[in-house]
C-alpha atoms as a PDB file:
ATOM      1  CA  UNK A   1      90.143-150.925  47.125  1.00  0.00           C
ATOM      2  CA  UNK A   2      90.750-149.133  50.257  1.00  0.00           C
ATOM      3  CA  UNK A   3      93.372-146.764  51.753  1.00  0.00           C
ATOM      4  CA  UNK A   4      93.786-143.039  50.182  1.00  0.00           C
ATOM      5  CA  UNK A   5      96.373-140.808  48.694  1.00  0.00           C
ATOM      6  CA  UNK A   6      98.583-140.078  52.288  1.00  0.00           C
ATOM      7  CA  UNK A   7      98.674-143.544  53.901  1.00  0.00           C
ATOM      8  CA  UNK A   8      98.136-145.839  50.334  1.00  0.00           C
ATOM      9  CA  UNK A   9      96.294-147.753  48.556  1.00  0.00           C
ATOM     10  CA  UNK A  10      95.562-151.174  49.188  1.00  0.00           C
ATOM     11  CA  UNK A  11      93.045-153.998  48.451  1.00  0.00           C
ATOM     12  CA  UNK A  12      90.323-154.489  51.038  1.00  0.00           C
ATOM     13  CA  UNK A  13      90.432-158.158  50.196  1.00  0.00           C
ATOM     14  CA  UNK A  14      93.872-159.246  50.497  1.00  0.00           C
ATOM     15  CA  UNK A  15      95.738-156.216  51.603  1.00  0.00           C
ATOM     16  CA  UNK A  16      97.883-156.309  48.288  1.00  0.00           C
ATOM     17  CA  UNK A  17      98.127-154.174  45.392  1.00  0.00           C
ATOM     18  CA  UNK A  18      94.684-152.773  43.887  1.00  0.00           C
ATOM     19  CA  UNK A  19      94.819-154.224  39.851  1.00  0.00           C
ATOM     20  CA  UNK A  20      94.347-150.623  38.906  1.00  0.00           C
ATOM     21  CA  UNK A  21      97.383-149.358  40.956  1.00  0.00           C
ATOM     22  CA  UNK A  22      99.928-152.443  39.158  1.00  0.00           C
ATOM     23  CA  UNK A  23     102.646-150.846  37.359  1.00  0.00           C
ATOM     24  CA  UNK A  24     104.709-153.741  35.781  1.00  0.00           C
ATOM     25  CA  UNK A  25     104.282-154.523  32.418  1.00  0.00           C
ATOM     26  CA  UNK A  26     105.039-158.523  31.467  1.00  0.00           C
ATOM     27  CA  UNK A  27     107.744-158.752  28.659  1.00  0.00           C
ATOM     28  CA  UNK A  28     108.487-162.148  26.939  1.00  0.00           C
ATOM     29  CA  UNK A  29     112.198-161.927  27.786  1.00  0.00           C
ATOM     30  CA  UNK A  30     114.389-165.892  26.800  1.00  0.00           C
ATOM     31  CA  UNK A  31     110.928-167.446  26.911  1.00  0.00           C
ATOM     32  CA  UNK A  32     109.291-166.745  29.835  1.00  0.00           C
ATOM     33  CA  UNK A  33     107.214-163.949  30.867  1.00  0.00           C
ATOM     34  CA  UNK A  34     108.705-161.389  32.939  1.00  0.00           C
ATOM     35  CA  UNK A  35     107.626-158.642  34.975  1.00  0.00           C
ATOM     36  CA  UNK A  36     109.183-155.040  34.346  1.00  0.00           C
ATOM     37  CA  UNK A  37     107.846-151.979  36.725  1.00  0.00           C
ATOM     38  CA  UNK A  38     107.393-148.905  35.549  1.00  0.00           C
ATOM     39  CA  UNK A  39     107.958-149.762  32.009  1.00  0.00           C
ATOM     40  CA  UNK A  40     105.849-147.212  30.197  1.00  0.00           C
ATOM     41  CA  UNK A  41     107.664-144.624  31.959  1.00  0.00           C
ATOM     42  CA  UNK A  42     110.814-145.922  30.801  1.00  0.00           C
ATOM     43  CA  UNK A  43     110.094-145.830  27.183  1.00  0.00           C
ATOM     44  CA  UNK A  44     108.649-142.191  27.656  1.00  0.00           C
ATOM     45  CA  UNK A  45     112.065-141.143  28.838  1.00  0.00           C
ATOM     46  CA  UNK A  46     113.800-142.868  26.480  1.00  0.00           C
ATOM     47  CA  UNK A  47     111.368-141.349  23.502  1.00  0.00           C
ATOM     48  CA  UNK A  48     112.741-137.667  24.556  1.00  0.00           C
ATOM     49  CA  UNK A  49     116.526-138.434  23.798  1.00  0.00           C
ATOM     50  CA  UNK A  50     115.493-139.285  20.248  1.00  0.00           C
ATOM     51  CA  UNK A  51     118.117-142.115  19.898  1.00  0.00           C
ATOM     52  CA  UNK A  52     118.181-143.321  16.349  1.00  0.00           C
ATOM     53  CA  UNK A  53     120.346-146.519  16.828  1.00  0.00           C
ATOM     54  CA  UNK A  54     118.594-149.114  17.942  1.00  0.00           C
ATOM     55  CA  UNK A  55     121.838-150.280  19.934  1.00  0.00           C
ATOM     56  CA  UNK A  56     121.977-147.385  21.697  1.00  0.00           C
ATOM     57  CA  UNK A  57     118.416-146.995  22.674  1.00  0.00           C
ATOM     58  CA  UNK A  58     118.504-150.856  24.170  1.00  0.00           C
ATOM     59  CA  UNK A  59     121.545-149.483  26.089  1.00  0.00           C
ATOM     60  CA  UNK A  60     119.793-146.859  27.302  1.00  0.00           C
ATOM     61  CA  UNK A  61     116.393-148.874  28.266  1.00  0.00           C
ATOM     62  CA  UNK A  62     118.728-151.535  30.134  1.00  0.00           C
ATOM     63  CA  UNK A  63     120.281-148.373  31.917  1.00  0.00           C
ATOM     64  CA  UNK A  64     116.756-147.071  32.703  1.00  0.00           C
ATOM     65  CA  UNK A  65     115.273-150.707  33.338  1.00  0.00           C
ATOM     66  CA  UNK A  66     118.106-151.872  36.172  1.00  0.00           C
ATOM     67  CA  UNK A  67     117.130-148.469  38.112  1.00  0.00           C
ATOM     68  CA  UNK A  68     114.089-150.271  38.666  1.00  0.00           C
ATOM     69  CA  UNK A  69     114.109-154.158  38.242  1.00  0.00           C
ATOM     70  CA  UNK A  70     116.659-156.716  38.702  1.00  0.00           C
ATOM     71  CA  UNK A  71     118.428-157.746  35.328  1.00  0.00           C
ATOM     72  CA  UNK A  72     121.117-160.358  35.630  1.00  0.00           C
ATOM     73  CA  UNK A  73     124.204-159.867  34.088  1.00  0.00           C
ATOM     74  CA  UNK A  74     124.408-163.157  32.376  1.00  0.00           C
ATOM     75  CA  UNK A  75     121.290-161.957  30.340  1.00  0.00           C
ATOM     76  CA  UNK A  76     121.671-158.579  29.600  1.00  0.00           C
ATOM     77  CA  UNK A  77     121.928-159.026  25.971  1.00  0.00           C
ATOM     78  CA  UNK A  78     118.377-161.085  25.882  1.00  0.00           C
ATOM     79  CA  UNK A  79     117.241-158.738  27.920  1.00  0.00           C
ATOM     80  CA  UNK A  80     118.184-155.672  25.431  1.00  0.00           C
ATOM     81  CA  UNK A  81     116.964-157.694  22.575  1.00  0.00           C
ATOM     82  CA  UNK A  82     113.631-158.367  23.909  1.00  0.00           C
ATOM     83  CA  UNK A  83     112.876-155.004  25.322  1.00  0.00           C
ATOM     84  CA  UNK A  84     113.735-153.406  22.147  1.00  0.00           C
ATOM     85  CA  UNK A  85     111.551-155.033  20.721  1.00  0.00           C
ATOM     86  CA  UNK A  86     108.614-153.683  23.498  1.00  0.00           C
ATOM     87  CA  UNK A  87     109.572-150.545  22.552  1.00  0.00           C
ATOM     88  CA  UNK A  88     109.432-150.604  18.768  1.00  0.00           C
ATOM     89  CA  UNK A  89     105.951-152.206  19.467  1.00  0.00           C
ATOM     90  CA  UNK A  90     105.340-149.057  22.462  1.00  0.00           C
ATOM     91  CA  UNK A  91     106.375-146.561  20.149  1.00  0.00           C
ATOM     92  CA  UNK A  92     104.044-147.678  16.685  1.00  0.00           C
ATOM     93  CA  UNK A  93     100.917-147.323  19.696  1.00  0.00           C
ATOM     94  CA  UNK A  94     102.012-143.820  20.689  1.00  0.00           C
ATOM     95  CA  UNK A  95     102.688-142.430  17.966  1.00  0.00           C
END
């Protein structure tokens, strides 16, 4: 890894992002695995509401999620569905 804290980090190698510095967490989401960034600091902010309703936290994950990653509109629902589903699992390892 090279760089530093003002200009970045980077890998010496191949000038990408240092493994240790990756943020996105892969989700199984309709089958295939996707990449969602910043992920663990979405469920962390959606932990402090202390939503109940698990339709209502999945609304407010997607909400969270799209100011981050892409989500298509035609999946939303999958989407919701799977990421609940992260969380449940997110939450029982933080507790």
């Amino acid at each position: 890894m090279a760089g530093n804290e003002k200009d970045g980090y980077y890998c010496s190698i191949c000038g990408g992002i240092p493994p240790d510095k990756i943020r996105t967490k892969r989700v199984l989401i309709d089958g295939k695995e996707t990449g969602i960034d910043h992920l663990d600091f979405i469920f962390e902010n959606v932990r402090k509401l202390q939503l109940t309703d698990g339709p209502a936290i999945s609304k407010e994950i997607i909400k969270l999620v799209r100011e981050f990653n892409y989500v298509p509109t035609k999946k939303e629902a999958v989407y919701a569905e799977a990421l609940l589903k992260e969380y449940r699992q997110w939450e029982k390892e933080h507790a």
